[in-house]
Structure formats: C-alpha cells, structure tokens
PDB file of N, CA and C in Angstrom:
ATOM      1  N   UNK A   1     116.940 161.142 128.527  1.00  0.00           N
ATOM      2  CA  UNK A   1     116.870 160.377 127.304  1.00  0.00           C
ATOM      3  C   UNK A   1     117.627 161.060 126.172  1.00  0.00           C
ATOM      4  N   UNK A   2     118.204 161.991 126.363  1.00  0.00           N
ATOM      5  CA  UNK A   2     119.229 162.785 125.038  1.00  0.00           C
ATOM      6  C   UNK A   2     120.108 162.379 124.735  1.00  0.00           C
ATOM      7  N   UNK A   3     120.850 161.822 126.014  1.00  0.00           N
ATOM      8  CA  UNK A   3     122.040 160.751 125.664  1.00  0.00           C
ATOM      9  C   UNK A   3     121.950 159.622 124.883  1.00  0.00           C
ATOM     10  N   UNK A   4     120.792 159.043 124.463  1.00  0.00           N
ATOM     11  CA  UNK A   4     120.224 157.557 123.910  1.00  0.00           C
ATOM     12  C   UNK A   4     120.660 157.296 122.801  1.00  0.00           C
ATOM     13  N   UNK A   5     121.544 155.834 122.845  1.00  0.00           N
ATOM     14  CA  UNK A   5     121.967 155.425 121.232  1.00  0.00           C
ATOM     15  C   UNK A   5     121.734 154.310 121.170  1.00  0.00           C
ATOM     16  N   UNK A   6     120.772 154.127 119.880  1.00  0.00           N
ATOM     17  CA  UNK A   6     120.727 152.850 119.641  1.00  0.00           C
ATOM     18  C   UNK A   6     121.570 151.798 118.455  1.00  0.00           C
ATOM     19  N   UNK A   7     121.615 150.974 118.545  1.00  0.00           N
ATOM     20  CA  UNK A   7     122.679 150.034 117.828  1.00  0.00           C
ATOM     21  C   UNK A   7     121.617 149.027 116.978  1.00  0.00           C
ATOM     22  N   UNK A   8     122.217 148.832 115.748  1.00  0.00           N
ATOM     23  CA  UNK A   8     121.493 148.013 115.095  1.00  0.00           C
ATOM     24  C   UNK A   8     122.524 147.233 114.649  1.00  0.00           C
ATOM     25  N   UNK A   9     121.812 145.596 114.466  1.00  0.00           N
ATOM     26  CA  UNK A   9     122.570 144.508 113.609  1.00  0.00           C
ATOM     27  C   UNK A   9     122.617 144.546 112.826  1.00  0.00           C
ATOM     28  N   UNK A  10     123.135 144.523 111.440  1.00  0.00           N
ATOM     29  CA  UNK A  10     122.340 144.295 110.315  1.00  0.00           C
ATOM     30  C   UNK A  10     122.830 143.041 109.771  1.00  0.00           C
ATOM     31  N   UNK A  11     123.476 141.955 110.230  1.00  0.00           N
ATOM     32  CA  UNK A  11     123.611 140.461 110.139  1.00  0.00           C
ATOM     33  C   UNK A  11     122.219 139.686 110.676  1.00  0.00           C
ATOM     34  N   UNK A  12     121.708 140.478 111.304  1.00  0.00           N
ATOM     35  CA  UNK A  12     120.214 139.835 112.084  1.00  0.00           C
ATOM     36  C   UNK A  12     119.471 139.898 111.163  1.00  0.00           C
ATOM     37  N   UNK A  13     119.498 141.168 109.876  1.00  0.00           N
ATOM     38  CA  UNK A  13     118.038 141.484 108.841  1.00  0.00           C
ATOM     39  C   UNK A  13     118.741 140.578 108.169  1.00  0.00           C
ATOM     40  N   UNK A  14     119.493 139.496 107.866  1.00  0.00           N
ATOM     41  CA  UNK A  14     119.452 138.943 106.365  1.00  0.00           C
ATOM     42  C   UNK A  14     118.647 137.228 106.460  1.00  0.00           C
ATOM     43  N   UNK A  15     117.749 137.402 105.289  1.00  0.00           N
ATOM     44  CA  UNK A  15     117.191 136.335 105.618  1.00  0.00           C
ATOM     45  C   UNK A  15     117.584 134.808 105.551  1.00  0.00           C
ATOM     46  N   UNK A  16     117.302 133.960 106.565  1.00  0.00           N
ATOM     47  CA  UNK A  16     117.481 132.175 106.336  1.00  0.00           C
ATOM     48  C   UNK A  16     116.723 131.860 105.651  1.00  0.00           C
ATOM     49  N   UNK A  17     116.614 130.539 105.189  1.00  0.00           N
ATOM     50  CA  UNK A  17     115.657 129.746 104.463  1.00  0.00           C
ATOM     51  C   UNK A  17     115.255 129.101 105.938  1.00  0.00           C
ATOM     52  N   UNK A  18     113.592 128.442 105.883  1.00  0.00           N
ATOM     53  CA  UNK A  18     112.666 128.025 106.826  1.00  0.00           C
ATOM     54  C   UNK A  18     113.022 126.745 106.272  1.00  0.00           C
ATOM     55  N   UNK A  19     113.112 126.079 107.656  1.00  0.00           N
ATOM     56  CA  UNK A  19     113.225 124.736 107.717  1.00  0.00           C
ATOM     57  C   UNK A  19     112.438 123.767 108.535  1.00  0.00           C
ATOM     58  N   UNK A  20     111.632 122.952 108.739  1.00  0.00           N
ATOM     59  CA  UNK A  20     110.676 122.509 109.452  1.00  0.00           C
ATOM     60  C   UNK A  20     111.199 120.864 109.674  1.00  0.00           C
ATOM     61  N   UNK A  21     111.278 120.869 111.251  1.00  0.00           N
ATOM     62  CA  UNK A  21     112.192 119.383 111.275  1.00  0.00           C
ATOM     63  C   UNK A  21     110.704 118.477 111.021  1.00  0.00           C
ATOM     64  N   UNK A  22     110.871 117.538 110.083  1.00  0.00           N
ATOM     65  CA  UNK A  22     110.199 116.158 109.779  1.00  0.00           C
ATOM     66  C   UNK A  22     109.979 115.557 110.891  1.00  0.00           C
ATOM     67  N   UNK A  23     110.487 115.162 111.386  1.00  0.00           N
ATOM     68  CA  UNK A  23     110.373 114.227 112.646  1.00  0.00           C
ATOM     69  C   UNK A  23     109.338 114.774 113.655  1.00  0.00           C
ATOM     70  N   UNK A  24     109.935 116.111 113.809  1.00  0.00           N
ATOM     71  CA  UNK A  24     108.931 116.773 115.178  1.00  0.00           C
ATOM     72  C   UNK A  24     107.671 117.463 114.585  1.00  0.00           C
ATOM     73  N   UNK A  25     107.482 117.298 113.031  1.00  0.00           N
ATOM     74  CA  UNK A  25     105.903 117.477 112.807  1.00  0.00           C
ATOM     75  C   UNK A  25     105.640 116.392 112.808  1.00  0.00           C
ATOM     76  N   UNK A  26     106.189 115.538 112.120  1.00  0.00           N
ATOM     77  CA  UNK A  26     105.030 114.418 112.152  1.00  0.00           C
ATOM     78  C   UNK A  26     104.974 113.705 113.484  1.00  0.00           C
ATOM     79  N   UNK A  27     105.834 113.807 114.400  1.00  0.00           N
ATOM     80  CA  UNK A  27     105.492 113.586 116.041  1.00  0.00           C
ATOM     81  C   UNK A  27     103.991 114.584 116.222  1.00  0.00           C
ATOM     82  N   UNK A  28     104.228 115.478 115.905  1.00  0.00           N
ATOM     83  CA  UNK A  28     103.309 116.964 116.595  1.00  0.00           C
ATOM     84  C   UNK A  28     101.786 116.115 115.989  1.00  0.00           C
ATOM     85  N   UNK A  29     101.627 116.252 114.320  1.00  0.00           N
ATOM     86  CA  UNK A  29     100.805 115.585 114.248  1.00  0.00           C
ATOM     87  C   UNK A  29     100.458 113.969 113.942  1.00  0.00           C
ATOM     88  N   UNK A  30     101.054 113.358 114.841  1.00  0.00           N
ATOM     89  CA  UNK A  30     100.622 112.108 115.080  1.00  0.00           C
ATOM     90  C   UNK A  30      99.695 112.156 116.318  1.00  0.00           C
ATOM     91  N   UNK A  31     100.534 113.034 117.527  1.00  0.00           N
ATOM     92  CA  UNK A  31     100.127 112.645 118.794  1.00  0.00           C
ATOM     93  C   UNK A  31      98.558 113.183 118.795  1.00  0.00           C
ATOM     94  N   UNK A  32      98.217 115.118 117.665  1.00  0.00           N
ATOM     95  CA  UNK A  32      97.252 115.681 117.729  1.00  0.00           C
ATOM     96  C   UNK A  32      95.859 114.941 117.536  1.00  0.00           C
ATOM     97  N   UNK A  33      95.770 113.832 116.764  1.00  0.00           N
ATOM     98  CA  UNK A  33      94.568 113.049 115.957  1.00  0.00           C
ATOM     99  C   UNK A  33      94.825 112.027 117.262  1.00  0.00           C
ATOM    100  N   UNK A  34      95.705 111.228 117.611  1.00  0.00           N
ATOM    101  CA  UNK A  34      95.309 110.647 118.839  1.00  0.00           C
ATOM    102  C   UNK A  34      94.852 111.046 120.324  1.00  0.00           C
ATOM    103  N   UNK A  35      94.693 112.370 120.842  1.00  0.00           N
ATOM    104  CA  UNK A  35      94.581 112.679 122.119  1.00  0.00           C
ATOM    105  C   UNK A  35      92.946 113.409 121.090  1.00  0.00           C
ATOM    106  N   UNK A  36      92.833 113.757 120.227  1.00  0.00           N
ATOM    107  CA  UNK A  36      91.366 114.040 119.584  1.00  0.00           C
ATOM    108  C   UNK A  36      90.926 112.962 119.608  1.00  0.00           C
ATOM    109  N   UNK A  37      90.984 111.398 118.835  1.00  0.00           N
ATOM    110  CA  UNK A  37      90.495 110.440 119.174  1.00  0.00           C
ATOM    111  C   UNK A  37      90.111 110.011 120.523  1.00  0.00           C
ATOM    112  N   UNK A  38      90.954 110.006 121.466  1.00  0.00           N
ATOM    113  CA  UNK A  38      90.757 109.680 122.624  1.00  0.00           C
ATOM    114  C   UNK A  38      89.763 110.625 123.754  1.00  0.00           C
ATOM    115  N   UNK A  39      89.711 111.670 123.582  1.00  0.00           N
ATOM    116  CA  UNK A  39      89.249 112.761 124.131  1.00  0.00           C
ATOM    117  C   UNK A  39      87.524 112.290 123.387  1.00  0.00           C
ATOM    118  N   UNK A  40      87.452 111.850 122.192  1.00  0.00           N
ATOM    119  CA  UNK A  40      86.169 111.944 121.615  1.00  0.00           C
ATOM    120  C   UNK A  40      85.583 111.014 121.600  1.00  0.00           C
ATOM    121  N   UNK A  41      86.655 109.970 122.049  1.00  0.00           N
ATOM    122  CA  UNK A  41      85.804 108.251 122.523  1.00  0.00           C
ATOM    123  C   UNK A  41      85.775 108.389 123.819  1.00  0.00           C
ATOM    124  N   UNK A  42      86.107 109.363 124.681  1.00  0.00           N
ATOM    125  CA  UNK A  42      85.786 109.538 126.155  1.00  0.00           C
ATOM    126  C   UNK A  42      84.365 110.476 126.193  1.00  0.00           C
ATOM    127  N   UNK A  43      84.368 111.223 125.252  1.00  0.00           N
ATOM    128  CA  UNK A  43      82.973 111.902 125.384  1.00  0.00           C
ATOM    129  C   UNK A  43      81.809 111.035 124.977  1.00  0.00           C
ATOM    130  N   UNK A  44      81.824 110.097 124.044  1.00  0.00           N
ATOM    131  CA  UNK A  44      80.870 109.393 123.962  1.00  0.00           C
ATOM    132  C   UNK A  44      80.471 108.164 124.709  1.00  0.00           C
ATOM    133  N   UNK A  45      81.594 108.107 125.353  1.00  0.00           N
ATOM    134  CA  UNK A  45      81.509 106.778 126.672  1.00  0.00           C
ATOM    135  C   UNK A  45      80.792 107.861 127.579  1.00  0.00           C
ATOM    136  N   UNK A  46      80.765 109.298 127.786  1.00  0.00           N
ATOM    137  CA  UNK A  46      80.183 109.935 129.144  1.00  0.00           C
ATOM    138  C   UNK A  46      78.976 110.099 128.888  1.00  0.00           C
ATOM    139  N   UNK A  47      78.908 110.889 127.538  1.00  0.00           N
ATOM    140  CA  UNK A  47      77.587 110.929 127.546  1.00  0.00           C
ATOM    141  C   UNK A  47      77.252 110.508 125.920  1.00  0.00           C
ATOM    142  N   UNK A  48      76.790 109.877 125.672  1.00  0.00           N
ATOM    143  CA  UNK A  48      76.082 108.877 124.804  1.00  0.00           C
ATOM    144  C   UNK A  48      75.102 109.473 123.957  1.00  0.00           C
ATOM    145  N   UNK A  49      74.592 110.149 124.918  1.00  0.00           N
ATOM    146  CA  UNK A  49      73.349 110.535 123.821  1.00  0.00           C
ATOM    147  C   UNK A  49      73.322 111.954 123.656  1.00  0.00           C
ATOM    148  N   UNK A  50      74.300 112.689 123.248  1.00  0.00           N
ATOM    149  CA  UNK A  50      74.839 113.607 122.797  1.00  0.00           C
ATOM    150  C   UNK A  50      74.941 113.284 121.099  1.00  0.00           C
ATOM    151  N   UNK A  51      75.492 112.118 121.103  1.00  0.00           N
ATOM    152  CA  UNK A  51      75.585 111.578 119.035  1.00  0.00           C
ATOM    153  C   UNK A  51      76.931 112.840 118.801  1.00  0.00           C
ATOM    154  N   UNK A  52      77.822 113.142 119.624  1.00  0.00           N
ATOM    155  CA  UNK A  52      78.620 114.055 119.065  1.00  0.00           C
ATOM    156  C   UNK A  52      79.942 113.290 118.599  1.00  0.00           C
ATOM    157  N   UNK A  53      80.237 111.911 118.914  1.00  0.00           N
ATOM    158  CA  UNK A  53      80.977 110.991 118.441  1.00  0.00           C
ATOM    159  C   UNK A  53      80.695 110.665 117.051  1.00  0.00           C
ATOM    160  N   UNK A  54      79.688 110.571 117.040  1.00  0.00           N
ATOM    161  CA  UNK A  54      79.197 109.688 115.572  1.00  0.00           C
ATOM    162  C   UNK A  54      80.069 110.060 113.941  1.00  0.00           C
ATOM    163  N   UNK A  55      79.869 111.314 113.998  1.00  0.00           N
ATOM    164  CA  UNK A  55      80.544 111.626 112.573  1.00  0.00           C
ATOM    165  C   UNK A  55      82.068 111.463 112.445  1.00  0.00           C
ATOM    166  N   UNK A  56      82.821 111.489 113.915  1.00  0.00           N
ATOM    167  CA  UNK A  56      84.353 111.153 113.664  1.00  0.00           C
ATOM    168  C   UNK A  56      84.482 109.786 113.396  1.00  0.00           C
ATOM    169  N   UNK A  57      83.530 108.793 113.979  1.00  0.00           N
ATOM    170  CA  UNK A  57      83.459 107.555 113.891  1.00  0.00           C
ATOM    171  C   UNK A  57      83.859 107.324 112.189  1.00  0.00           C
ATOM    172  N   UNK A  58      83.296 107.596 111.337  1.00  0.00           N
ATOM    173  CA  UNK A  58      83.341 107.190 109.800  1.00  0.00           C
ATOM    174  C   UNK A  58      84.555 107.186 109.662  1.00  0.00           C
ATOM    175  N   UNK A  59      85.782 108.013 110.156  1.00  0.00           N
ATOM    176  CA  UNK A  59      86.965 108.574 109.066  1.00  0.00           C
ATOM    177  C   UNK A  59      88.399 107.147 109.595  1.00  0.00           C
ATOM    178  N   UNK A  60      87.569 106.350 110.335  1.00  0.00           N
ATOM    179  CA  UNK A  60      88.352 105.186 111.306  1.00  0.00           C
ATOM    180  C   UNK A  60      87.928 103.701 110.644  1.00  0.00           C
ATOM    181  N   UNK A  61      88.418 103.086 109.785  1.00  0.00           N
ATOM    182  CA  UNK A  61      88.202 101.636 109.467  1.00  0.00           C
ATOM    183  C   UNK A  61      88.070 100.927 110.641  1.00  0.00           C
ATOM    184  N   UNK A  62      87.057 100.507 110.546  1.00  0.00           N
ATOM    185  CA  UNK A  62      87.011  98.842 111.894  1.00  0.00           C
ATOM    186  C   UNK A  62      86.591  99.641 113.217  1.00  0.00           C
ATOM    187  N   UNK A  63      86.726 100.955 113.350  1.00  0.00           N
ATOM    188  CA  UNK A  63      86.217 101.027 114.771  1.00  0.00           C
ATOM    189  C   UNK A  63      84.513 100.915 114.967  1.00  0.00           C
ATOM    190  N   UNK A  64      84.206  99.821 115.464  1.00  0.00           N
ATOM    191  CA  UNK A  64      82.497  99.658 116.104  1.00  0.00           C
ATOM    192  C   UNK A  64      81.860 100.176 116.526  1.00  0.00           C
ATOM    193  N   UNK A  65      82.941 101.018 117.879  1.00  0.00           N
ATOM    194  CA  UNK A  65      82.033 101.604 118.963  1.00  0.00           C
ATOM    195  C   UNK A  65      83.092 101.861 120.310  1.00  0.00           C
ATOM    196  N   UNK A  66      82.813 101.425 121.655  1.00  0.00           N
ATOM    197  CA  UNK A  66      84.065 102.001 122.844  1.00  0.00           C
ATOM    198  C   UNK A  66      84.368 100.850 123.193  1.00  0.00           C
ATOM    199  N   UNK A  67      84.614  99.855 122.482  1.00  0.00           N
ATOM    200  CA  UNK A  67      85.229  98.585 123.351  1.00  0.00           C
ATOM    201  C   UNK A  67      86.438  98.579 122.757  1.00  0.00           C
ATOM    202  N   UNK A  68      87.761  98.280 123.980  1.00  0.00           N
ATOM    203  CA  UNK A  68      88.899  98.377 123.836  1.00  0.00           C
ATOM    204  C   UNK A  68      89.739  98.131 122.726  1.00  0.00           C
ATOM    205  N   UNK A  69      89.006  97.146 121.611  1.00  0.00           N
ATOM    206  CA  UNK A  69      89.781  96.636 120.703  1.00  0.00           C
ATOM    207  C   UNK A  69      89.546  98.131 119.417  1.00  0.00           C
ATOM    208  N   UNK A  70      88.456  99.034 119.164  1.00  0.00           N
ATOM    209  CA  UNK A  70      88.084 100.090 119.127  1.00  0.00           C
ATOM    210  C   UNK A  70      89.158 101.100 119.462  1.00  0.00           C
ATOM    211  N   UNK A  71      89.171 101.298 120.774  1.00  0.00           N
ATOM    212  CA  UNK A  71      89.943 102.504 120.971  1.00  0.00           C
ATOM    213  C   UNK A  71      91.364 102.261 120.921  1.00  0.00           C
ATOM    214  N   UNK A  72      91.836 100.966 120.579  1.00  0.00           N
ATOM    215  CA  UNK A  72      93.049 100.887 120.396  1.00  0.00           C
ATOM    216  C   UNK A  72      93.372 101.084 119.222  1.00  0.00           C
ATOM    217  N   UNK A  73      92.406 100.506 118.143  1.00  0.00           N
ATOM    218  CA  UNK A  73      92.210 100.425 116.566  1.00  0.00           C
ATOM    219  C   UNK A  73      92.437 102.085 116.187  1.00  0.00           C
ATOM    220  N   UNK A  74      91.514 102.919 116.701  1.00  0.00           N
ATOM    221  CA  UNK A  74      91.324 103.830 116.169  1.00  0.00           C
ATOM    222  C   UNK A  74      92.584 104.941 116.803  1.00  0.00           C
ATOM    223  N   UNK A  75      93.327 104.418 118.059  1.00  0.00           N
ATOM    224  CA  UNK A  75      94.544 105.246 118.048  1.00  0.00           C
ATOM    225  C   UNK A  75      95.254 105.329 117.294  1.00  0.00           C
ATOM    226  N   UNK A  76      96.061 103.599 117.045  1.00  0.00           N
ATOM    227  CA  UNK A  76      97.226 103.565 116.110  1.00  0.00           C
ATOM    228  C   UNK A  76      96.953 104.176 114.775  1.00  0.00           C
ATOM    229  N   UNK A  77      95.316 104.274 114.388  1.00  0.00           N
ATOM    230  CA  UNK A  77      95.160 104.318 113.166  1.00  0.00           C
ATOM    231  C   UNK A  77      95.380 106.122 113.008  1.00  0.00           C
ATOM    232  N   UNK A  78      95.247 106.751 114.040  1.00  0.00           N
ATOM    233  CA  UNK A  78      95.558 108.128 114.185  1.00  0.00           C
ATOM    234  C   UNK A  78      97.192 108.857 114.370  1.00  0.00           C
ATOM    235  N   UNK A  79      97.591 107.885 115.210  1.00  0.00           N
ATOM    236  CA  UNK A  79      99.359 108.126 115.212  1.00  0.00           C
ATOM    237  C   UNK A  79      99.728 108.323 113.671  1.00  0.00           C
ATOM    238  N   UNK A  80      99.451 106.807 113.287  1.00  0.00           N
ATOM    239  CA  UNK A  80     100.282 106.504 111.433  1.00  0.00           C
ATOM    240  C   UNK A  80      99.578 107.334 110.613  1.00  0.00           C
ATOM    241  N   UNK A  81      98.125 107.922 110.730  1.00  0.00           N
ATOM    242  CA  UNK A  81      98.194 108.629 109.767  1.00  0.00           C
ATOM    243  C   UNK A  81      98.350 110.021 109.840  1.00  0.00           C
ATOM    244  N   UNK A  82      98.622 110.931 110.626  1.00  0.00           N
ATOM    245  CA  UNK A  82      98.800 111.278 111.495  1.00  0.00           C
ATOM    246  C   UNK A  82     100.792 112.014 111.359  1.00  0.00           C
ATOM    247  N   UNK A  83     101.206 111.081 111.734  1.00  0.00           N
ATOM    248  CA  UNK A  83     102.149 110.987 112.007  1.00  0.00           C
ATOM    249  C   UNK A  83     102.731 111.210 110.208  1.00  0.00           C
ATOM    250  N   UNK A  84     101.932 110.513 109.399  1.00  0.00           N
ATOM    251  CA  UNK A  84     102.495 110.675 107.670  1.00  0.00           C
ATOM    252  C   UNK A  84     102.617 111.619 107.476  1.00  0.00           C
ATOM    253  N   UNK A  85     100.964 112.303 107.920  1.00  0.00           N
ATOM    254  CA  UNK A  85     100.458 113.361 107.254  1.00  0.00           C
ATOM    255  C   UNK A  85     101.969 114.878 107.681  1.00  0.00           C
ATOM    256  N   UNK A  86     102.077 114.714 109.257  1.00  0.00           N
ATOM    257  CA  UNK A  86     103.208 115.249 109.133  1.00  0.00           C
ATOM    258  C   UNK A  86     104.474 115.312 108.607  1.00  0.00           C
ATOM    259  N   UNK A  87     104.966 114.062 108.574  1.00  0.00           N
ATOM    260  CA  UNK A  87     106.012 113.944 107.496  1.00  0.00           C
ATOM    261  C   UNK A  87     106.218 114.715 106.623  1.00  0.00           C
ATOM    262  N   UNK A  88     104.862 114.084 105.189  1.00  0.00           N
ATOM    263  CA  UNK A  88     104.820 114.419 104.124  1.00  0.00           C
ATOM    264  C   UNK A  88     104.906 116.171 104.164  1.00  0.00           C
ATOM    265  N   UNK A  89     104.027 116.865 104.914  1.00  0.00           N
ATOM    266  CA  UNK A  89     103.896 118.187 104.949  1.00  0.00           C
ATOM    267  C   UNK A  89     105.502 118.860 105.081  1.00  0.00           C
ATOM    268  N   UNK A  90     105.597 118.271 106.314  1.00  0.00           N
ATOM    269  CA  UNK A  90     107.143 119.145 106.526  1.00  0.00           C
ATOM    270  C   UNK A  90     108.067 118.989 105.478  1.00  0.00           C
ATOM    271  N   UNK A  91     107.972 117.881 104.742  1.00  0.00           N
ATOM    272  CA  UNK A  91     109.303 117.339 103.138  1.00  0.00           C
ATOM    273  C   UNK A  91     108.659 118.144 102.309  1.00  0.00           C
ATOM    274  N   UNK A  92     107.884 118.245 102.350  1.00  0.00           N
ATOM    275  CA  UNK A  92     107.117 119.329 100.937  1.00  0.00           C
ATOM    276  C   UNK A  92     107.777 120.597 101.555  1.00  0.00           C
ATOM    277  N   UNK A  93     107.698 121.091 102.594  1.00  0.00           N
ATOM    278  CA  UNK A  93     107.303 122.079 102.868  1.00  0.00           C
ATOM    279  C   UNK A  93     109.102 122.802 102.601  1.00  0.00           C
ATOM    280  N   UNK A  94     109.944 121.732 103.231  1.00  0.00           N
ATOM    281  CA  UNK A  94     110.916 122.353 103.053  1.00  0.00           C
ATOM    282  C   UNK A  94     111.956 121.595 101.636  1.00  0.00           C
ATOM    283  N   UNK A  95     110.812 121.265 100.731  1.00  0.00           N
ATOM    284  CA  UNK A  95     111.655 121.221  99.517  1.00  0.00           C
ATOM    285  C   UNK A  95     111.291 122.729  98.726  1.00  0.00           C
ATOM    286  N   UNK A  96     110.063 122.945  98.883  1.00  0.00           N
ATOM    287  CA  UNK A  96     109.727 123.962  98.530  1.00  0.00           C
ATOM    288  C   UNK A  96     109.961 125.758  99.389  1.00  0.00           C
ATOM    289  N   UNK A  97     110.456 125.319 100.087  1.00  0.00           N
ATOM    290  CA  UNK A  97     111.364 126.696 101.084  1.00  0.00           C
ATOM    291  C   UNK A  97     112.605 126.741 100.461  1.00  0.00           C
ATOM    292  N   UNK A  98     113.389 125.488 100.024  1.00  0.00           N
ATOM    293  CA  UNK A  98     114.991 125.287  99.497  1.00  0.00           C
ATOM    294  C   UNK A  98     114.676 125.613  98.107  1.00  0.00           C
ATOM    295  N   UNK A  99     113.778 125.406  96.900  1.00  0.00           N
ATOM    296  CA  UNK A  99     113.745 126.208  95.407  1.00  0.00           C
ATOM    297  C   UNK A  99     112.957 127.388  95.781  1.00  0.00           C
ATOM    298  N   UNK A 100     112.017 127.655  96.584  1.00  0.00           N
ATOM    299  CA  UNK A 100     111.732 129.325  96.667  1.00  0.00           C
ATOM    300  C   UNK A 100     111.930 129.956  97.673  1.00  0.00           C
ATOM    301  N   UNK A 101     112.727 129.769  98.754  1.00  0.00           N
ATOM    302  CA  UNK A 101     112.577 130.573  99.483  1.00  0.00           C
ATOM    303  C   UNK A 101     114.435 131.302  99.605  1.00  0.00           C
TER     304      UNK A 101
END
C-alpha cells in the first residue's frame, strides 16, 4: 500500500441546483393514496370487525362502504388528489431550489 495514489475530482464537489421532475412526483404520489386506499378497503372487506377502515373512510366524499361504485369513487378520488398534491409540491419545491438554492 506505499505505492497508493489517490485522485480527486474537483468538478464533482461543485454544487447543482435540485430539481424534482413534476410529473414523476405527482405520478409517485398519486399511485401512493391509491394502492393505500385499496389495500384499506381490502382490509375491511377481510375483516370487518377490526373498525380499522373507519377513520380513512371520512377523508373520501361519497364513499358508503365496499361496494364497487365506492372503491372506484374513492380511487380516482386518491389518484387526482394525490396526483395534485404531487405536482404542486415538486413546482414549489423547485421554484424555491431555483431562488435559494
């Protein structure tokens, strides 16, 4: 090991600005609130009397209960908002990376 040289970049230490693609957050969180929805209207179709469904139930307009018109309601309603919520985050995120970062 006496012979050992190491090499450094120093084009590698200078920093970028962070950029967060829009599209693939608000994909990321669209799909996250729908496979949670779905995963949590499958637990209460298994077991029922658990009541561990109940409190996500509120945050969903129009969903009743596990009948199909329900779990369809309460997907789309998870994609779009979901899917905003990413949007909006990532445009904030990298307007505010482009004046401070």
């Amino acid at each position: 090991m006496a012979n050992t040289t190491f090499h450094t970049r120093s084009d590698a230490l200078t920093a970028t600005p962070s950029h967060v693609s829009v599209p693939v957050l608000g994909a990321t969180l669209a799909v996250f609130p729908a496979i949670s929805f779905l995963l949590c209207m499958l637990l209460g179709f298994v077991a029922p009397e658990w009541g561990l469904h109940k409190p996500w139930l509120q945050f969903y307009v129009g969903v009743t209960g596990f009948d199909p018109a329900s779990v369809l309601l309460g997907t789309v309603q998870s994609v779009v908002f979901g899917g905003y919520a990413g949007a909006l985050i990532a445009a904030i995120f990298n307007f505010i990376s482009r004046r401070l970062g």
